[in-house]
Protein backbone atom coordinates (compact mmCIF):
# COMPACT_ATOMS: atom_id res chain seq x y z
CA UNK A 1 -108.44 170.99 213.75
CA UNK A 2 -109.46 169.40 217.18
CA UNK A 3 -111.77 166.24 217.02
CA UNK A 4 -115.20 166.67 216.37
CA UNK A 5 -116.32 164.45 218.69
CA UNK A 6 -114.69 166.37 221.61
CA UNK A 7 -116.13 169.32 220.22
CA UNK A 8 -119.34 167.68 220.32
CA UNK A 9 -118.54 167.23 224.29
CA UNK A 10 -118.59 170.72 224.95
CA UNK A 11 -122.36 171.11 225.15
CA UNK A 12 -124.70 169.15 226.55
CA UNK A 13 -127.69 167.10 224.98
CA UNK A 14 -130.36 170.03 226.26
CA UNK A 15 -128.07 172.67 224.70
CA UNK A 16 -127.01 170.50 221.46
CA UNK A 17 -130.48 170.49 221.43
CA UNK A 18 -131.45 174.07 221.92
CA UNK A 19 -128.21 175.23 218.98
CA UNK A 20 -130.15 173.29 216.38
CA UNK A 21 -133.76 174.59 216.94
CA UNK A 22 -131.91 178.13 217.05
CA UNK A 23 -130.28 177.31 213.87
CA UNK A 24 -133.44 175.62 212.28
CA UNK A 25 -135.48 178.46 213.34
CA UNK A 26 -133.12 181.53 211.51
CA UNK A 27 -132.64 178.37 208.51
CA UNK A 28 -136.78 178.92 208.49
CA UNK A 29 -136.59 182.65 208.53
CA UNK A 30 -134.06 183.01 206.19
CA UNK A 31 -136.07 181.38 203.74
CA UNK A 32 -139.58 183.37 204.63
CA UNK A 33 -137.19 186.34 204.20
CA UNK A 34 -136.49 185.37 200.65
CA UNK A 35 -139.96 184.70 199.57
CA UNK A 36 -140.56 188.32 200.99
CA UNK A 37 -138.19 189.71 198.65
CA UNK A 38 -139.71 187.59 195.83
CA UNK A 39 -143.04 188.77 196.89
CA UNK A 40 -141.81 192.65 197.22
CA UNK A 41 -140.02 192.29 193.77
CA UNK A 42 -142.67 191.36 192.33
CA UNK A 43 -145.18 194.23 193.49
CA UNK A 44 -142.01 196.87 192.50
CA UNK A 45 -142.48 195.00 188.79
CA UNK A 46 -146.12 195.44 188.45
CA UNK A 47 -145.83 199.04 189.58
CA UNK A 48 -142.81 199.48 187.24
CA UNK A 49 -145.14 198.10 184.99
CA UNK A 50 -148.04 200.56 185.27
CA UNK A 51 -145.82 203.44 184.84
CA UNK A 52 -144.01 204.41 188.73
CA UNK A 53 -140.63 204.98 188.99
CA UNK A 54 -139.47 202.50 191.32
CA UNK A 55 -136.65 203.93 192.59
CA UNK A 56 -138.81 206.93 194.00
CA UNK A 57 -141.45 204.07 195.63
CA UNK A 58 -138.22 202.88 197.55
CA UNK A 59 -137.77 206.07 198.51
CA UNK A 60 -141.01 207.25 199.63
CA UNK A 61 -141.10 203.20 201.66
CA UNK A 62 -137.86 204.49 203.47
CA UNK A 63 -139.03 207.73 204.40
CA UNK A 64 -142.32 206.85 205.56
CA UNK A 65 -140.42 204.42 208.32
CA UNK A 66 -138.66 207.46 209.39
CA UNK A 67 -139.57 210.16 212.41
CA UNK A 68 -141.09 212.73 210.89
CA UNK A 69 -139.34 215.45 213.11
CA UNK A 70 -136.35 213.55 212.16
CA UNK A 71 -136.92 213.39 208.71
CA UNK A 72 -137.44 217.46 208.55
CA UNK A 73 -134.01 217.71 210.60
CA UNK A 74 -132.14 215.96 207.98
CA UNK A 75 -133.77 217.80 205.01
CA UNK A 76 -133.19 221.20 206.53
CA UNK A 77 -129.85 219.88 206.97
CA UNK A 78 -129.43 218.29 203.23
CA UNK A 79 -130.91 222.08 202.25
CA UNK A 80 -128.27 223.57 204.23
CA UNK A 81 -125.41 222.30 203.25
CA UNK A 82 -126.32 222.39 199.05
CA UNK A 83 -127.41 225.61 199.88
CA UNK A 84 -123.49 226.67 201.73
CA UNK A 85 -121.79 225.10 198.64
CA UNK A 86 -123.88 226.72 195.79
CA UNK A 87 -125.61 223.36 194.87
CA UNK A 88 -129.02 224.47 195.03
């Protein structure tokens, strides 16, 4: 392992500098990212709760983010190919 102190020498003060607010800043989102998923666990619990089958919400959240043309493309082509090996 080389010496961390010529590692260190590599980069310059201004870009020493500029690694750790990088790192510090995805450090910060990471954990704004995790207190989404708390948050978004959370609203899938109450829904579970009242009654909604939350693996169908996940669906309908991923389609909705989807091109609509796009979406019809692959469902013709989902229909297609149950339909061409007797699924449907």
């Amino acid at each position: 392992m080389a010496d961390d102190s010529a590692s260190v020498d590599v980069l310059n003060g201004a870009a020493q500098t500029r690694l750790r607010t990088i790192i510090e800043r995805v450090e910060r989102l990471e954990e704004d990212k995790a207190a989404v998923m708390n948050d978004m666990k959370e609203v899938f619990a109450e829904a579970k709760g009242e009654g909604f089958d939350v693996k169908i919400l996940r669906k309908i959240v991923r389609l909705r983010k989807q091109d609509r043309a796009k979406r019809l493309e692959e469902e013709a082509l989902i229909d297609l190919y149950l339909s061409a090996i007797g699924g449907l």
